[in-house]
C-alpha atoms as a PDB file:
ATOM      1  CA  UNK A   1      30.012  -5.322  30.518  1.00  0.00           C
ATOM      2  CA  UNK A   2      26.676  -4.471  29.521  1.00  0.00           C
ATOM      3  CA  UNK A   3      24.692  -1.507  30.093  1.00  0.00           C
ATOM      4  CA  UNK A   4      21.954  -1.826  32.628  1.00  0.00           C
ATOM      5  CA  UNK A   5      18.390  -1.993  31.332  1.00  0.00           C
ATOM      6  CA  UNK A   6      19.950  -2.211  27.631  1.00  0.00           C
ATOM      7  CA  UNK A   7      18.750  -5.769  25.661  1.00  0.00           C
ATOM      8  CA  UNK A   8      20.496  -6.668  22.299  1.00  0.00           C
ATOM      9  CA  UNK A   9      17.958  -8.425  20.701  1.00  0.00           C
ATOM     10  CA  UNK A  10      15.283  -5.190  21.537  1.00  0.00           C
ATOM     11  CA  UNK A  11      14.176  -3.706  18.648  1.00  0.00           C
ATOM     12  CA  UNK A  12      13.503  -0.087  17.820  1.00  0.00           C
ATOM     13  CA  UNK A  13      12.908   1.598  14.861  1.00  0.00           C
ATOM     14  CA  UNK A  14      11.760   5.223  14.138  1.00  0.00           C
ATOM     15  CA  UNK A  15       8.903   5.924  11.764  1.00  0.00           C
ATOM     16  CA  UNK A  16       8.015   9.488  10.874  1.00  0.00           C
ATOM     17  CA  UNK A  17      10.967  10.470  13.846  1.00  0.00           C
ATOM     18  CA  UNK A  18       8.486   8.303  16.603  1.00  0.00           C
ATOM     19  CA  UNK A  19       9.890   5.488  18.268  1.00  0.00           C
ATOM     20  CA  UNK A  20       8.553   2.264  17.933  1.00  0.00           C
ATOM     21  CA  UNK A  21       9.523  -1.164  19.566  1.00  0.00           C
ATOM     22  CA  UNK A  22       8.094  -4.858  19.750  1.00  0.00           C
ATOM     23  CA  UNK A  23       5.124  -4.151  22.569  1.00  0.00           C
ATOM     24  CA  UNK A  24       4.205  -1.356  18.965  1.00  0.00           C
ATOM     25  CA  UNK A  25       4.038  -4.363  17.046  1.00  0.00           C
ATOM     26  CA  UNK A  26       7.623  -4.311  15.497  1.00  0.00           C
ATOM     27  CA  UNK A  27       9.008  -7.783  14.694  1.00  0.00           C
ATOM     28  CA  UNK A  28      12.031  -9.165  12.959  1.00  0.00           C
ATOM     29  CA  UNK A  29      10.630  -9.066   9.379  1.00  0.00           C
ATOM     30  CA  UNK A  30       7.746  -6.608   8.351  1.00  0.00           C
ATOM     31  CA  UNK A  31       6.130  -5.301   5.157  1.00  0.00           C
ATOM     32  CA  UNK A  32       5.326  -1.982   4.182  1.00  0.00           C
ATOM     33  CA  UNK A  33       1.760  -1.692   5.189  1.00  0.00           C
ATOM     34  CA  UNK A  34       2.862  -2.999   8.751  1.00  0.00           C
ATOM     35  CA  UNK A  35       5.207  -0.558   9.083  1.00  0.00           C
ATOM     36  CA  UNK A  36       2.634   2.422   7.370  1.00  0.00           C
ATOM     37  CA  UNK A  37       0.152   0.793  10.110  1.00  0.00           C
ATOM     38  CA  UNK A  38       2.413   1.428  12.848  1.00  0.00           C
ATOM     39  CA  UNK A  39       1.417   5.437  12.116  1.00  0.00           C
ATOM     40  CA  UNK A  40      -2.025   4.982  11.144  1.00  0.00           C
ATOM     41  CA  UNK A  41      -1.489   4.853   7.439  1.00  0.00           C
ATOM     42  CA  UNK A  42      -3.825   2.341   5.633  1.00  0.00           C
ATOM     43  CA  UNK A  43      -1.957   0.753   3.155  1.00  0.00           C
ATOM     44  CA  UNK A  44      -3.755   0.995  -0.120  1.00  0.00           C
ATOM     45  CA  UNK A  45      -2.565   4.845   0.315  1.00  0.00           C
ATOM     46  CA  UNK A  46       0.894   4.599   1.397  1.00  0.00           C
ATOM     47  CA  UNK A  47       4.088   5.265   0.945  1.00  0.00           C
ATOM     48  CA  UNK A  48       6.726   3.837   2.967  1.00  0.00           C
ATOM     49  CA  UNK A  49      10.648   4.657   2.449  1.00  0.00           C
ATOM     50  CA  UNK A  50      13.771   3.495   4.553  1.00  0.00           C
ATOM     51  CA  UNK A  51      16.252   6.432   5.129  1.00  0.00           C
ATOM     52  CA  UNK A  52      19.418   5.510   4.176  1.00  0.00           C
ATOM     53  CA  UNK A  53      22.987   7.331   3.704  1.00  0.00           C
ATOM     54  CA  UNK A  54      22.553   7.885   0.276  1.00  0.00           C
ATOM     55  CA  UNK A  55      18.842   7.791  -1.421  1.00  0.00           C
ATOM     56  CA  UNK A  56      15.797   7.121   0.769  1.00  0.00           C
ATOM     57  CA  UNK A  57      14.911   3.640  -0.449  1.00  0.00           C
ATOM     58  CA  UNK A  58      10.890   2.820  -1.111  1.00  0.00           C
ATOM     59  CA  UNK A  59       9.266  -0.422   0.712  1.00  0.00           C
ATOM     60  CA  UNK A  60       6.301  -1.882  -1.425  1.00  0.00           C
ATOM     61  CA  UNK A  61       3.070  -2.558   0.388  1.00  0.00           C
ATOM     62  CA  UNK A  62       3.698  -5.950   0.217  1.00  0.00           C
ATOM     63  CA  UNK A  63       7.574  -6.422   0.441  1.00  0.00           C
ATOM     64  CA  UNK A  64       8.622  -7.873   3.348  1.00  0.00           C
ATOM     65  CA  UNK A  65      12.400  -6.731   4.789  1.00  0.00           C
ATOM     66  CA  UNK A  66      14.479  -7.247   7.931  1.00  0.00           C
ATOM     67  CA  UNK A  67      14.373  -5.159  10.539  1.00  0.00           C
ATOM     68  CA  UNK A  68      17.630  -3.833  12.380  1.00  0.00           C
ATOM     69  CA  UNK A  69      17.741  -1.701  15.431  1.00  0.00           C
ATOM     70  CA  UNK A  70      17.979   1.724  14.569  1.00  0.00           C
ATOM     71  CA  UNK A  71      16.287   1.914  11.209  1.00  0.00           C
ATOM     72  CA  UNK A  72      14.417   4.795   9.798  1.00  0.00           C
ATOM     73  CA  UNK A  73      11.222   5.018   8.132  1.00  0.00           C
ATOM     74  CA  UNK A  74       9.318   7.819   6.333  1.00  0.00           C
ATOM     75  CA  UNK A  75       5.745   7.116   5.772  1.00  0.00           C
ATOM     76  CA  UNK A  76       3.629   9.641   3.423  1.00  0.00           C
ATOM     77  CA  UNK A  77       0.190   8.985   1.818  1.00  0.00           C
ATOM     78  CA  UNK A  78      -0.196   9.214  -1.714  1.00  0.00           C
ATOM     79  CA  UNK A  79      -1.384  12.275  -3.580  1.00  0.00           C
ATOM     80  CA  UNK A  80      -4.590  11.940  -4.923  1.00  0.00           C
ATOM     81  CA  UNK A  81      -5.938  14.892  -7.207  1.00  0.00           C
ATOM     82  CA  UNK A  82      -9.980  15.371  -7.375  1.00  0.00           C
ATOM     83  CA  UNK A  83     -11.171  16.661 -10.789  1.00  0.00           C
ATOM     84  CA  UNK A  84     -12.959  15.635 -13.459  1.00  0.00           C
ATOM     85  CA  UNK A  85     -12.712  13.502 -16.680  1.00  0.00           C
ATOM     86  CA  UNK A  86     -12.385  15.373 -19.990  1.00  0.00           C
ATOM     87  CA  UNK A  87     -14.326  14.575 -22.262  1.00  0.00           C
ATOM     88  CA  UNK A  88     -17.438  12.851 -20.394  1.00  0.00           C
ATOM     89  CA  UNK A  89     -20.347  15.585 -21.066  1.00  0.00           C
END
């Protein structure tokens, strides 16, 4: 018997330990700037990785994957060091 209130085909999915679902905007299949999006991340400075059991597993911008209940995403932005060029007088 199922539980009350549960649906099988809902979707949920954790991103930075927050809990997203479809009325977020998750869907079946999603790329990596979706998913960064889903936290505010703009894409062209993101880095998105699926926590697995063994190695955390990086998501390209562009790559698109399948989305299972349950799955867990870390989303960082890159590290971008100021400075200047050597050797431009």
């Amino acid at each position: 018997m199922a539980e009350r209130g549960y649906d099988p085909k809902r979707l949920e999915i954790y991103v930075n330990r927050r809990k997203f679902d479809e009325g977020d905007g998750v869907e079946p299949e999603m790329t990596g700037a979706q998913i960064a999006a889903l936290v505010g991340v703009p894409a062209d400075n993101a880095v998105v990785r699926l926590e697995t059991r063994e190695e955390p597993m990086e998501i390209g911008i562009e790559q698109k994957i399948e989305i299972k209940d349950g799955f867990q995403f870390l989303v960082t932005r890159k590290t971008v060091e100021g400075g200047c060029e050597l050797g431009t007088d």
